[in-house]
C-alpha atoms as a PDB file:
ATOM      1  CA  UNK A   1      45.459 107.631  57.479  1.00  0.00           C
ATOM      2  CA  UNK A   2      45.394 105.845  54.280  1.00  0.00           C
ATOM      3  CA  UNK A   3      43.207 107.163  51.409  1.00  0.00           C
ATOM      4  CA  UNK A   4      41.432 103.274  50.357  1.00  0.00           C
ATOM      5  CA  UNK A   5      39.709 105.113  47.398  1.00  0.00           C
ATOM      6  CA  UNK A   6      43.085 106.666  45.802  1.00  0.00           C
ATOM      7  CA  UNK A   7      44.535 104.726  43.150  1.00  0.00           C
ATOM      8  CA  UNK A   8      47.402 102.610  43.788  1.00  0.00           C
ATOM      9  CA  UNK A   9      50.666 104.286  44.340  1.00  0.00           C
ATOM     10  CA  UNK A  10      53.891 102.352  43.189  1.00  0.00           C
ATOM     11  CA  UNK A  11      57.136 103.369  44.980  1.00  0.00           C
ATOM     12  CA  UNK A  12      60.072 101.616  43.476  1.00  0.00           C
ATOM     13  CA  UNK A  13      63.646 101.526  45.731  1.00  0.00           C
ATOM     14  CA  UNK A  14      66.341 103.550  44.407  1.00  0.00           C
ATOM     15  CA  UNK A  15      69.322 101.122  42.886  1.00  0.00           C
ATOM     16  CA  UNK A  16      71.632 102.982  44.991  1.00  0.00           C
ATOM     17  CA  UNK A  17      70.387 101.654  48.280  1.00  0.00           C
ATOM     18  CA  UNK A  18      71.618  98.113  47.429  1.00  0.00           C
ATOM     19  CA  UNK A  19      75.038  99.217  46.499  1.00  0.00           C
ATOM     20  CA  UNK A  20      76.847  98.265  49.330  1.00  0.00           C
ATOM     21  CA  UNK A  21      75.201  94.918  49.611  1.00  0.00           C
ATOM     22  CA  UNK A  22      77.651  92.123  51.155  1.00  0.00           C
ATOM     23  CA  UNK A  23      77.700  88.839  49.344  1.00  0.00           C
ATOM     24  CA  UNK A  24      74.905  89.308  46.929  1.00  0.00           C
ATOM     25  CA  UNK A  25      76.519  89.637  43.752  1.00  0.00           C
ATOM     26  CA  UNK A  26      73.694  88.100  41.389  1.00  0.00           C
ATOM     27  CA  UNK A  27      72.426  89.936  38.401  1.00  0.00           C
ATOM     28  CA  UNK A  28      69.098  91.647  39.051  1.00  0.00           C
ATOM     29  CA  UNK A  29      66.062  89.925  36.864  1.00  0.00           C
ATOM     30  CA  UNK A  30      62.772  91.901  36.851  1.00  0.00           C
ATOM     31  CA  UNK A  31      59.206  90.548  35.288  1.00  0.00           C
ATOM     32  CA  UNK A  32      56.171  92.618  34.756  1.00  0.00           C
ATOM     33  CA  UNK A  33      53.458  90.947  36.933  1.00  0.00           C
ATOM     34  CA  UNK A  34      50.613  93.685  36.260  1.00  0.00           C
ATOM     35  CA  UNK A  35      51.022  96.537  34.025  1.00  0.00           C
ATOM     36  CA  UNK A  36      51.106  98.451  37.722  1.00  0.00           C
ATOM     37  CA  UNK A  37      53.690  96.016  39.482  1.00  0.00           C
ATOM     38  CA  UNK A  38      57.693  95.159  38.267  1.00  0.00           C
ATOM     39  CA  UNK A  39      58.827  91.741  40.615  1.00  0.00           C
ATOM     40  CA  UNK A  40      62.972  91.128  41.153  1.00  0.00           C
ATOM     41  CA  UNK A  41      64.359  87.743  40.902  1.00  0.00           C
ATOM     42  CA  UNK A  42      67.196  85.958  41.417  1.00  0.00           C
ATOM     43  CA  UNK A  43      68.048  83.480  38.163  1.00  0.00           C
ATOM     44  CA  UNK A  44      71.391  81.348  38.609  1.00  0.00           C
ATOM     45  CA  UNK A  45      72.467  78.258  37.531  1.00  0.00           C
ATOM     46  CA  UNK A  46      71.983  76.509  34.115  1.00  0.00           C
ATOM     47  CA  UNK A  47      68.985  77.381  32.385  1.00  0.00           C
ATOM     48  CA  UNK A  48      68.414  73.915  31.489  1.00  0.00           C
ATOM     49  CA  UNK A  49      68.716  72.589  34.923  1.00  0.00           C
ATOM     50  CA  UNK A  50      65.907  71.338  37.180  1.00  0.00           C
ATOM     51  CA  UNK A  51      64.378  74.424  38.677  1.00  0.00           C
ATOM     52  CA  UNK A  52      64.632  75.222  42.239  1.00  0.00           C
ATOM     53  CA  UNK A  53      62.372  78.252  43.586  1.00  0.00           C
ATOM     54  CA  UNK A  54      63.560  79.927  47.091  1.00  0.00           C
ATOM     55  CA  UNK A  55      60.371  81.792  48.781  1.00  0.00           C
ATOM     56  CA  UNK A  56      60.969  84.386  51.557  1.00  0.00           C
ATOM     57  CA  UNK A  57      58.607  85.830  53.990  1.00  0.00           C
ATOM     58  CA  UNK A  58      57.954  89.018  55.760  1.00  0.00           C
ATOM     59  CA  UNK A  59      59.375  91.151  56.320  1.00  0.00           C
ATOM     60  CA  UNK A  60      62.807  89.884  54.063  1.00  0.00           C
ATOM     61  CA  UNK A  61      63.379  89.342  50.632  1.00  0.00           C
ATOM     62  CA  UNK A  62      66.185  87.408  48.306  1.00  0.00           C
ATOM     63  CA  UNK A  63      69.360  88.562  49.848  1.00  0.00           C
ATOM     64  CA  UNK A  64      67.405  85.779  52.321  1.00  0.00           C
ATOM     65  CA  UNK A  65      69.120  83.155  50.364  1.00  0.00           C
ATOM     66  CA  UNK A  66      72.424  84.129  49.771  1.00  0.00           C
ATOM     67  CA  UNK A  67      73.959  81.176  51.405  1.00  0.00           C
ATOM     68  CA  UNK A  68      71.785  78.882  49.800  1.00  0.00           C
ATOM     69  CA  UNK A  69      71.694  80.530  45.910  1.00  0.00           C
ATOM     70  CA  UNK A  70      75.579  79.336  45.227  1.00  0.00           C
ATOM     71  CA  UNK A  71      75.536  76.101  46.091  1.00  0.00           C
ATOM     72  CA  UNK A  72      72.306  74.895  44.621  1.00  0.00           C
ATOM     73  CA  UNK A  73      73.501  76.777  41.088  1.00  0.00           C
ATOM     74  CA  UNK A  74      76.684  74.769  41.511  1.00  0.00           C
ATOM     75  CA  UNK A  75      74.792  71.483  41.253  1.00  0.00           C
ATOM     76  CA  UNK A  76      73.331  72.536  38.584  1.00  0.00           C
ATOM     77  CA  UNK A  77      70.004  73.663  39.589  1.00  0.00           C
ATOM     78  CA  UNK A  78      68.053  76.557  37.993  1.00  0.00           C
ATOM     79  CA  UNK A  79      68.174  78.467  41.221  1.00  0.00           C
ATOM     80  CA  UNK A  80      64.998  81.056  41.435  1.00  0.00           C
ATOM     81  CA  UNK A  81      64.295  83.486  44.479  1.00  0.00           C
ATOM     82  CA  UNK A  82      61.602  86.229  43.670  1.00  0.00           C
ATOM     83  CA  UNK A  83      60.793  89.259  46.020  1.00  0.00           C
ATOM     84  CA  UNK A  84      57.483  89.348  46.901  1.00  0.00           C
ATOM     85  CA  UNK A  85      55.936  92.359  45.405  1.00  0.00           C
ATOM     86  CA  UNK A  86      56.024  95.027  48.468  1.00  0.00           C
ATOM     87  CA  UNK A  87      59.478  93.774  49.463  1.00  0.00           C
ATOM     88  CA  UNK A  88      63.254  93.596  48.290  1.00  0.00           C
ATOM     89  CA  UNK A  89      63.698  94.907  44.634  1.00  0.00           C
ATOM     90  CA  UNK A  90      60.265  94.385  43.710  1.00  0.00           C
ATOM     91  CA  UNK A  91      57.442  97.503  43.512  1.00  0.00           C
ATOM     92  CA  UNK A  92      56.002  98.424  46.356  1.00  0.00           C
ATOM     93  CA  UNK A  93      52.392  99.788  46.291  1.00  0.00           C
ATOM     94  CA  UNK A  94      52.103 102.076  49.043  1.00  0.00           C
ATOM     95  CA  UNK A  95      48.767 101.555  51.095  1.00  0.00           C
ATOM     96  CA  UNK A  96      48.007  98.539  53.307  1.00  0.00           C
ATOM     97  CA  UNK A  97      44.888  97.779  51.897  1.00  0.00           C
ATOM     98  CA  UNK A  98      46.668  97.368  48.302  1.00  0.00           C
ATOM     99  CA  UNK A  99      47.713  93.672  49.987  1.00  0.00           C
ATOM    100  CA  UNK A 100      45.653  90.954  50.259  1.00  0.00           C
ATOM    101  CA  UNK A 101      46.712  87.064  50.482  1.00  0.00           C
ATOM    102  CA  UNK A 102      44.814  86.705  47.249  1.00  0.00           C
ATOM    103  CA  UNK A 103      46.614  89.176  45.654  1.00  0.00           C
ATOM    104  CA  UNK A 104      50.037  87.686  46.915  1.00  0.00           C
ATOM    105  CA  UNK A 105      48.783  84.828  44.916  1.00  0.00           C
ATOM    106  CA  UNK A 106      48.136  86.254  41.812  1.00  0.00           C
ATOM    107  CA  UNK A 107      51.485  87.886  41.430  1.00  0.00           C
ATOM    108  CA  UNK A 108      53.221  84.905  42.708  1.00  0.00           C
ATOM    109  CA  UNK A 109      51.482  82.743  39.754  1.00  0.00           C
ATOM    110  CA  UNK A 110      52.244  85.888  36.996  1.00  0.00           C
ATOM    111  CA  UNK A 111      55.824  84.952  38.202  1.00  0.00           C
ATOM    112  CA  UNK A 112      55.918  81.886  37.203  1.00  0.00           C
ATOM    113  CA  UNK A 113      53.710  81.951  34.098  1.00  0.00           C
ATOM    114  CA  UNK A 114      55.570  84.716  33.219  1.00  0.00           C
ATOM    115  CA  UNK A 115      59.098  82.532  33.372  1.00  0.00           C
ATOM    116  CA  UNK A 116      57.166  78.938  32.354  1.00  0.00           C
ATOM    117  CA  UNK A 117      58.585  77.424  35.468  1.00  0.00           C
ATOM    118  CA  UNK A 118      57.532  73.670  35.672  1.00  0.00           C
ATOM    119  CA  UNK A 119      58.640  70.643  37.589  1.00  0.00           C
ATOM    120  CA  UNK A 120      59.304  73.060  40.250  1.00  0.00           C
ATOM    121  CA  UNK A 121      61.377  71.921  43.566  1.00  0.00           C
ATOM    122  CA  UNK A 122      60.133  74.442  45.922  1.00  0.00           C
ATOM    123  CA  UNK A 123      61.739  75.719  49.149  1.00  0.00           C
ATOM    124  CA  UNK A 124      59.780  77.744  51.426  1.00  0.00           C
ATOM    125  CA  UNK A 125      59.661  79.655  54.886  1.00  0.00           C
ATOM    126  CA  UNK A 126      57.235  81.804  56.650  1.00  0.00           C
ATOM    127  CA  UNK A 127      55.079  83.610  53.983  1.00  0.00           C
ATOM    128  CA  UNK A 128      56.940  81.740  51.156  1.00  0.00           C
ATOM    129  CA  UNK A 129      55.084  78.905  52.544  1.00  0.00           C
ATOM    130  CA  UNK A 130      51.726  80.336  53.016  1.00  0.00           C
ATOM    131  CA  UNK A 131      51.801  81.324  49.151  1.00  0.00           C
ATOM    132  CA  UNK A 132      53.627  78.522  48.187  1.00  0.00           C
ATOM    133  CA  UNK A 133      51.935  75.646  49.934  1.00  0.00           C
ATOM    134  CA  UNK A 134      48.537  77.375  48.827  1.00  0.00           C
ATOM    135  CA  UNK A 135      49.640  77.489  45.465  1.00  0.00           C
ATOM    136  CA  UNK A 136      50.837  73.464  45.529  1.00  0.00           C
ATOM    137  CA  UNK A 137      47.757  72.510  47.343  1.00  0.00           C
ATOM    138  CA  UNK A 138      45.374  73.300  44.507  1.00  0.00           C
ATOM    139  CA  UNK A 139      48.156  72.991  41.541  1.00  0.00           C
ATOM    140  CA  UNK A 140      50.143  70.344  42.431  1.00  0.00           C
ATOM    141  CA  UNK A 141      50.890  69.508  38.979  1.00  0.00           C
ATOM    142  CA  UNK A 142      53.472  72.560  39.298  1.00  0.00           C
ATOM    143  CA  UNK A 143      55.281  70.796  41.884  1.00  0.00           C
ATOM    144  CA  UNK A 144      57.592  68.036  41.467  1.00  0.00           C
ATOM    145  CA  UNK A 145      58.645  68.088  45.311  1.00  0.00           C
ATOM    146  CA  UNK A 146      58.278  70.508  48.245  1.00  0.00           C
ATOM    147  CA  UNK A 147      60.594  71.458  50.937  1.00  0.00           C
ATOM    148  CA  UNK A 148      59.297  73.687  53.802  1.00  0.00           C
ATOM    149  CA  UNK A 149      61.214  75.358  56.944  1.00  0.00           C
ATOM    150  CA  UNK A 150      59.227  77.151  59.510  1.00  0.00           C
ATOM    151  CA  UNK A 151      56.232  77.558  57.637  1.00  0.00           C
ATOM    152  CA  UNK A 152      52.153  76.564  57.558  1.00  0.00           C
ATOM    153  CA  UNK A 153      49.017  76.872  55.616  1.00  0.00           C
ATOM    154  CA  UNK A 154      46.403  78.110  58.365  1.00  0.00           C
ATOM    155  CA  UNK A 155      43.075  77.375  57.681  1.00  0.00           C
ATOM    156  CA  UNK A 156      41.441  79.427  60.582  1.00  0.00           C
ATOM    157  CA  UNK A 157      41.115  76.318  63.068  1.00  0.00           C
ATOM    158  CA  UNK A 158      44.031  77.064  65.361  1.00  0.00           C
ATOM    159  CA  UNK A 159      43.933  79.817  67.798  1.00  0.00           C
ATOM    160  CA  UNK A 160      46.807  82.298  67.113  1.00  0.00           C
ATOM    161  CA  UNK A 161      48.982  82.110  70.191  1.00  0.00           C
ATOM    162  CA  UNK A 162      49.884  85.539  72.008  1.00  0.00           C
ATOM    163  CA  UNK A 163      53.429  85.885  70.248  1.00  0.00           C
ATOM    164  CA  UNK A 164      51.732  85.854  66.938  1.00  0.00           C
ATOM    165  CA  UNK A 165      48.866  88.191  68.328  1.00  0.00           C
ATOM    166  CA  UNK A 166      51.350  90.710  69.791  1.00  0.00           C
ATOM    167  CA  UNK A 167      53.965  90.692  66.247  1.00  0.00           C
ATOM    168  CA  UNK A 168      50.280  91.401  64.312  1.00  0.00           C
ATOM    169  CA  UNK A 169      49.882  94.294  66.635  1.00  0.00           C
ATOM    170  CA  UNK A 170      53.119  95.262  66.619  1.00  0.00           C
ATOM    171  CA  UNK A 171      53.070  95.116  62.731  1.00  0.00           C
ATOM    172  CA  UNK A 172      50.217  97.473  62.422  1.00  0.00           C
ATOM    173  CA  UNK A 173      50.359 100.003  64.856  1.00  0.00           C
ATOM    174  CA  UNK A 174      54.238 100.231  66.035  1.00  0.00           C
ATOM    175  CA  UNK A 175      55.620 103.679  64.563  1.00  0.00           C
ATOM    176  CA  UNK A 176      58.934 102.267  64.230  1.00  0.00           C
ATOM    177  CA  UNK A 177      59.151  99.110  62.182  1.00  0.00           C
ATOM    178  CA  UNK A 178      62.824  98.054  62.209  1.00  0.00           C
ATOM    179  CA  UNK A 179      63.073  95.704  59.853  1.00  0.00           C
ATOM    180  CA  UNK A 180      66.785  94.211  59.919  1.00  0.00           C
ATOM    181  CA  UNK A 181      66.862  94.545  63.854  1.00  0.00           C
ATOM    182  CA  UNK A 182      63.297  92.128  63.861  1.00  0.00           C
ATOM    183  CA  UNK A 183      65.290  89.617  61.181  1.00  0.00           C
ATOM    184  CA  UNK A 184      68.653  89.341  63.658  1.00  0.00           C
ATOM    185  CA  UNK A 185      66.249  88.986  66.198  1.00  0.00           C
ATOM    186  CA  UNK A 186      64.636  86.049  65.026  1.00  0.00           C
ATOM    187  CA  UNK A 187      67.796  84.255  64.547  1.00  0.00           C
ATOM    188  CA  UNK A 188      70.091  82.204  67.057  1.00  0.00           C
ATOM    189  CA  UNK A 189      73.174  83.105  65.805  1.00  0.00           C
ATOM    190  CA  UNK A 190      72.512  86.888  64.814  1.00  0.00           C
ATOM    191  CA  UNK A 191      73.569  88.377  61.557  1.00  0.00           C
ATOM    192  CA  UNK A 192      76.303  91.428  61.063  1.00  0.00           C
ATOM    193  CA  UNK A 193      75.517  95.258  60.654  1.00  0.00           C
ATOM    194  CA  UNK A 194      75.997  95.031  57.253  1.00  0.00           C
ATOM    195  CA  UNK A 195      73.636  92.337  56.634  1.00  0.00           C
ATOM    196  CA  UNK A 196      70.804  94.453  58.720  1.00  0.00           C
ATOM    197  CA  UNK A 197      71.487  97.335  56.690  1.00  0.00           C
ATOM    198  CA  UNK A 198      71.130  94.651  53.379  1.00  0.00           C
ATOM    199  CA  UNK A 199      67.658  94.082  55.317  1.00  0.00           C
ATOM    200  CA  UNK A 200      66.479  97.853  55.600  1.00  0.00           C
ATOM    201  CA  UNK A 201      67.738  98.626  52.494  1.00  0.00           C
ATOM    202  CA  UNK A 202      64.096  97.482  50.213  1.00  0.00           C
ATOM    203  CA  UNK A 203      62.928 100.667  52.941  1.00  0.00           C
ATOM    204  CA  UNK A 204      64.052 104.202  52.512  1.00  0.00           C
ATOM    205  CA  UNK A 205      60.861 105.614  54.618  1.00  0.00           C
ATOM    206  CA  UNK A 206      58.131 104.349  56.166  1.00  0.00           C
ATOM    207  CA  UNK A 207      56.025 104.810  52.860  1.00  0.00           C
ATOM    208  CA  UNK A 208      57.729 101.601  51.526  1.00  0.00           C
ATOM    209  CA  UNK A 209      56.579  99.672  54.922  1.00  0.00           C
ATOM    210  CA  UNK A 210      52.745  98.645  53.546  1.00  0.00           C
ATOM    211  CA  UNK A 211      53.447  95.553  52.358  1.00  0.00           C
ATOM    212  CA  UNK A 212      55.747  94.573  55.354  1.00  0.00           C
ATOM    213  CA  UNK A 213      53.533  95.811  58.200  1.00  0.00           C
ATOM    214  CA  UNK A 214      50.276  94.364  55.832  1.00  0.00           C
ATOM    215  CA  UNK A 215      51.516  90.557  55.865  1.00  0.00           C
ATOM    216  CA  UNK A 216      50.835  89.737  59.853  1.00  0.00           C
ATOM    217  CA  UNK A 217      47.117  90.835  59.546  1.00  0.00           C
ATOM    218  CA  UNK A 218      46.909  89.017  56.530  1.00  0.00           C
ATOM    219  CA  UNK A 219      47.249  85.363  58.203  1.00  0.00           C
ATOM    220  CA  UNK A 220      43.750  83.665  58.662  1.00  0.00           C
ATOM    221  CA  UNK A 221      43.037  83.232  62.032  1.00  0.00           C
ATOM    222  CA  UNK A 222      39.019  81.870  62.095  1.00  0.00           C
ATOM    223  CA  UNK A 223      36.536  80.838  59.952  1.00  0.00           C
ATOM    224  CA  UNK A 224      35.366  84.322  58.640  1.00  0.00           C
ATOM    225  CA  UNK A 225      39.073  85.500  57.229  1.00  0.00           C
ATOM    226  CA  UNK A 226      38.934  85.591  53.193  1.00  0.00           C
ATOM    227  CA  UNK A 227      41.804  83.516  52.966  1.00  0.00           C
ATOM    228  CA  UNK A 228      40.033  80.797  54.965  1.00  0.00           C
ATOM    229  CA  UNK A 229      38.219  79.035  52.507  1.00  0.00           C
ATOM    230  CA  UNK A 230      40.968  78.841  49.565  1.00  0.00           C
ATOM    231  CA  UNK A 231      43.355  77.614  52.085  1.00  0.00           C
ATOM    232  CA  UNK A 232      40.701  74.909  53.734  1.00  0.00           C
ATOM    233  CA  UNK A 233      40.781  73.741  50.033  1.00  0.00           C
ATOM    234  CA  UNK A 234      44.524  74.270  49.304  1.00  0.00           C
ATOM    235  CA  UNK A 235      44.803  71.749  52.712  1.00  0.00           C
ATOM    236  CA  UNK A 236      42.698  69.200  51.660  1.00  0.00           C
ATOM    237  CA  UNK A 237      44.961  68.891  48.054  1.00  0.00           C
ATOM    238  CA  UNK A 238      47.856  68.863  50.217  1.00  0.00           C
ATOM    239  CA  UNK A 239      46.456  65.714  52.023  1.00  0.00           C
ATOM    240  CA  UNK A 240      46.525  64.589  48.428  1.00  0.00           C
ATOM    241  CA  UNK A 241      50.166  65.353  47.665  1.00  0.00           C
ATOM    242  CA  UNK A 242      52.249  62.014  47.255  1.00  0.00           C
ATOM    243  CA  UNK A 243      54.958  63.783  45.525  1.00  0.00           C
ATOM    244  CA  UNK A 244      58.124  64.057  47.870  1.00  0.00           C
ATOM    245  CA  UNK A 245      57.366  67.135  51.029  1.00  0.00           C
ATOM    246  CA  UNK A 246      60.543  67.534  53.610  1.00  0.00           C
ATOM    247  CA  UNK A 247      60.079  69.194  56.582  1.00  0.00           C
ATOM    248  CA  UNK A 248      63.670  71.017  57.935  1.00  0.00           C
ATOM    249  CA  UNK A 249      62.417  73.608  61.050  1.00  0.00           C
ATOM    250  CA  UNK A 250      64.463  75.608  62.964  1.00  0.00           C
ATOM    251  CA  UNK A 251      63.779  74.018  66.835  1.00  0.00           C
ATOM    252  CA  UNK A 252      64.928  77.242  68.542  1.00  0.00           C
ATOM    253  CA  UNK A 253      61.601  79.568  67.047  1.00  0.00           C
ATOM    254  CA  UNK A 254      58.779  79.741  69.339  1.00  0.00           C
ATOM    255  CA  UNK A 255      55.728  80.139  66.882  1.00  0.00           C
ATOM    256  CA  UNK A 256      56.439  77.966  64.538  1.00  0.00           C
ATOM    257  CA  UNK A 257      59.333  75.681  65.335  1.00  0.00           C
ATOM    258  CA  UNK A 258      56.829  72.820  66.015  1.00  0.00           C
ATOM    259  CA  UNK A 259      54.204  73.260  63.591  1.00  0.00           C
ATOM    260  CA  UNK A 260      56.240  70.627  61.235  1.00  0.00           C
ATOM    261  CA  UNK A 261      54.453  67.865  62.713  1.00  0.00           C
ATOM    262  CA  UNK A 262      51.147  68.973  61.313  1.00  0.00           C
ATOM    263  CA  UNK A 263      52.170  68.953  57.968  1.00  0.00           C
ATOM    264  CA  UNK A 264      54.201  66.248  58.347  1.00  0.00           C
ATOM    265  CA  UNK A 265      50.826  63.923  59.457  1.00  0.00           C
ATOM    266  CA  UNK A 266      48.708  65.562  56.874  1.00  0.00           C
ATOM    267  CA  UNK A 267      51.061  65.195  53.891  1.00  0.00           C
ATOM    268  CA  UNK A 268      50.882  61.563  52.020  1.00  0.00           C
ATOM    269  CA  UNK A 269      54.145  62.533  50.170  1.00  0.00           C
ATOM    270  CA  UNK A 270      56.328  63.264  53.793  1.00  0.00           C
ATOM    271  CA  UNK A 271      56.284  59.310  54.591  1.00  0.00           C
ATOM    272  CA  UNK A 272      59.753  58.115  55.074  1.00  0.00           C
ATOM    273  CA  UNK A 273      61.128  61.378  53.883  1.00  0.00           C
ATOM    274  CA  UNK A 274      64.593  62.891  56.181  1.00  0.00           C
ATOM    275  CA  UNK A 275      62.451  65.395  58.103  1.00  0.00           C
ATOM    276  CA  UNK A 276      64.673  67.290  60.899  1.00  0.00           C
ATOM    277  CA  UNK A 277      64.216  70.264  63.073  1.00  0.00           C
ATOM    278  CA  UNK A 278      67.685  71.591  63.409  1.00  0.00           C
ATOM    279  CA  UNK A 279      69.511  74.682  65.541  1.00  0.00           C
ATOM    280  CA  UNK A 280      67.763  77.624  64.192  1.00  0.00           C
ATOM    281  CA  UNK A 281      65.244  80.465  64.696  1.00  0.00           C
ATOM    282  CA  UNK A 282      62.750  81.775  62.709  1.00  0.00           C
ATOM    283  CA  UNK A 283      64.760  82.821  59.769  1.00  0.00           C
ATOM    284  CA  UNK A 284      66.792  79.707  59.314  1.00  0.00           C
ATOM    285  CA  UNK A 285      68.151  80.356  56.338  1.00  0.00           C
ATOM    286  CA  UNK A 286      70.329  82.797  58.385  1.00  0.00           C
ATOM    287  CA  UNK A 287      71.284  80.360  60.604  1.00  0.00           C
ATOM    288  CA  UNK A 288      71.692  77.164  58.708  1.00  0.00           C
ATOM    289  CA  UNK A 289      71.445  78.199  55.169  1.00  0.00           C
ATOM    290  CA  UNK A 290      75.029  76.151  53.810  1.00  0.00           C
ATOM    291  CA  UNK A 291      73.297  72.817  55.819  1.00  0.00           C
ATOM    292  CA  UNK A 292      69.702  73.488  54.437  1.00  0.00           C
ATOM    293  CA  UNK A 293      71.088  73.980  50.755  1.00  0.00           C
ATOM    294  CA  UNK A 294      73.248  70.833  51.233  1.00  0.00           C
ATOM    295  CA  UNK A 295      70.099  68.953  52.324  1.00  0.00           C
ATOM    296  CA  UNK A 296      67.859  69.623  49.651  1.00  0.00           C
ATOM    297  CA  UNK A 297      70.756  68.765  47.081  1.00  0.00           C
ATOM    298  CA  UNK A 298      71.030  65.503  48.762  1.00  0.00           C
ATOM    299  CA  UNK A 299      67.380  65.027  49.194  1.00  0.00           C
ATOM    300  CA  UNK A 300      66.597  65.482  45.408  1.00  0.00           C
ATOM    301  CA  UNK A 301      69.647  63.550  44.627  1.00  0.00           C
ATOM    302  CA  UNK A 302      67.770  60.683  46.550  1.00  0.00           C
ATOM    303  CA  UNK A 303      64.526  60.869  45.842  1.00  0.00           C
END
């Protein structure tokens, strides 16, 4: 049982468990986002280039983006990818109730007032786009396009179907919580052992889990969530965004492989715009992360 009334406890992952990390050789970049709470980021590319920021959801983190990171710093793109605090490099406070989608906000805007990130080109997928298309919904001035993949803003008006009811469950109350067999899972094309490992590796014990098992019950599902209302308003700036939005989903995930058409309607700024739903799963940045990087290089190249 967790003690709600204890202070927060802050485990941070030993460097050692992401020695043996396959193709992820970028330089670790760390920014205070409380006095409590260090966040990891990925920085490549020129400094002076447009900025491009890579969201992940639960339960991965930056190595997420590996395939996508080179390219987009090759053409010349300020290439950002933070870990969510509670996951990858980041801190990790240690009790479920230390999360809350609010909070998730909060750090994610420290980040980038921290770094002064503006004109942002943001790619997004799962939680990356719950935070992220919050965030752009009621500060769109941040935003000088959007690109999402498997990803939504619910605003407690859809009924969560059972997959999504039985992955909250199984979040919460599962003892074992593998966390690279649930990412190769969610793909079509699986990844290798060594890039599960590069998944469990944020993880030592289950005492790093909060975070990860927290996210699932964090989703607003009716009218009485918290994060109901801020997103109801964060949806109705959306329907206000004219700046460019693509939609890329991977066809082949069962939750949320549709859901593009939603946003897609709702968006002013998706008109005429090269939306696609490709071969993928869930994490398609596993599966089609060279096309999706290509895309978005084109796209902004376009647009």
């Amino acid at each position: 049982m967790w003690d709600d009334d204890a202070p927060m406890k802050v485990l941070r992952t030993p460097d050692s468990r992401f020695d043996r990390i396959p193709d992820f050789p970028f330089e670790p970049q760390y920014v205070q986002v409380t006095d409590e709470l260090r966040m990891h980021y990925i920085d490549e590319g020129p400094r002076e280039g447009p900025v491009v920021l890579l969201l992940h959801g639960e339960p991965t983190w930056s190595f997420l983006y590996r395939k996508m990171v080179p390219p987009l710093a090759a053409a010349g793109f300020r290439t950002l990818a933070p870990d969510l605090i509670g996951f990858g490099k980041s801190d990790k406070p240690t009790k479920m109730s230390d999360y809350s989608y609010a909070k998730h906000e909060e750090w994610l805007l420290a980040f980038l007032d921290a770094l002064g990130l503006e004109d942002i080109t943001m790619f997004a997928q799962d939680w990356g786009s719950l935070l992220g298309l919050r965030i752009a919904g009621l500060q769109p001035e941040r935003f000088s396009r959007v690109m999402i993949a498997n990803g939504m803003l619910p605003t407690g008006d859809m009924t969560p179907s059972k997959a999504f009811a039985a992955w909250r469950a199984f979040a919460k109350f599962t003892p074992w919580f593998p966390v690279g067999r649930i990412v190769k899972g969610a793909t079509v094309y699986g990844i290798s052992d060594s890039a599960r490992n590069a998944y469990d590796a944020p993880f030592p014990d289950a005492s790093y889990k909060a975070g990860a098992r927290a996210f699932p019950a964090l989703v607003p599902t009716d009218e009485n969530d918290p994060g109901t209302p801020r997103n109801r308003k964060a949806w109705e700036g959306l329907g206000q965004f004219e700046k460019p939005f693509l939609c890329v989903f991977g066809r082949n995930d069962p939750v949320l492989g549709s859901l593009d058409r939603l946003l897609i309607d709702h968006v002013p700024g998706a008109e005429g715009q090269p939306h696609d739903r490709i071969r993928g799963g869930h994490f398609i940045q596993e599966d089609a992360g060279g096309d999706l990087a290509k895309r978005l290089i084109d796209w902004v190249a376009g647009s």
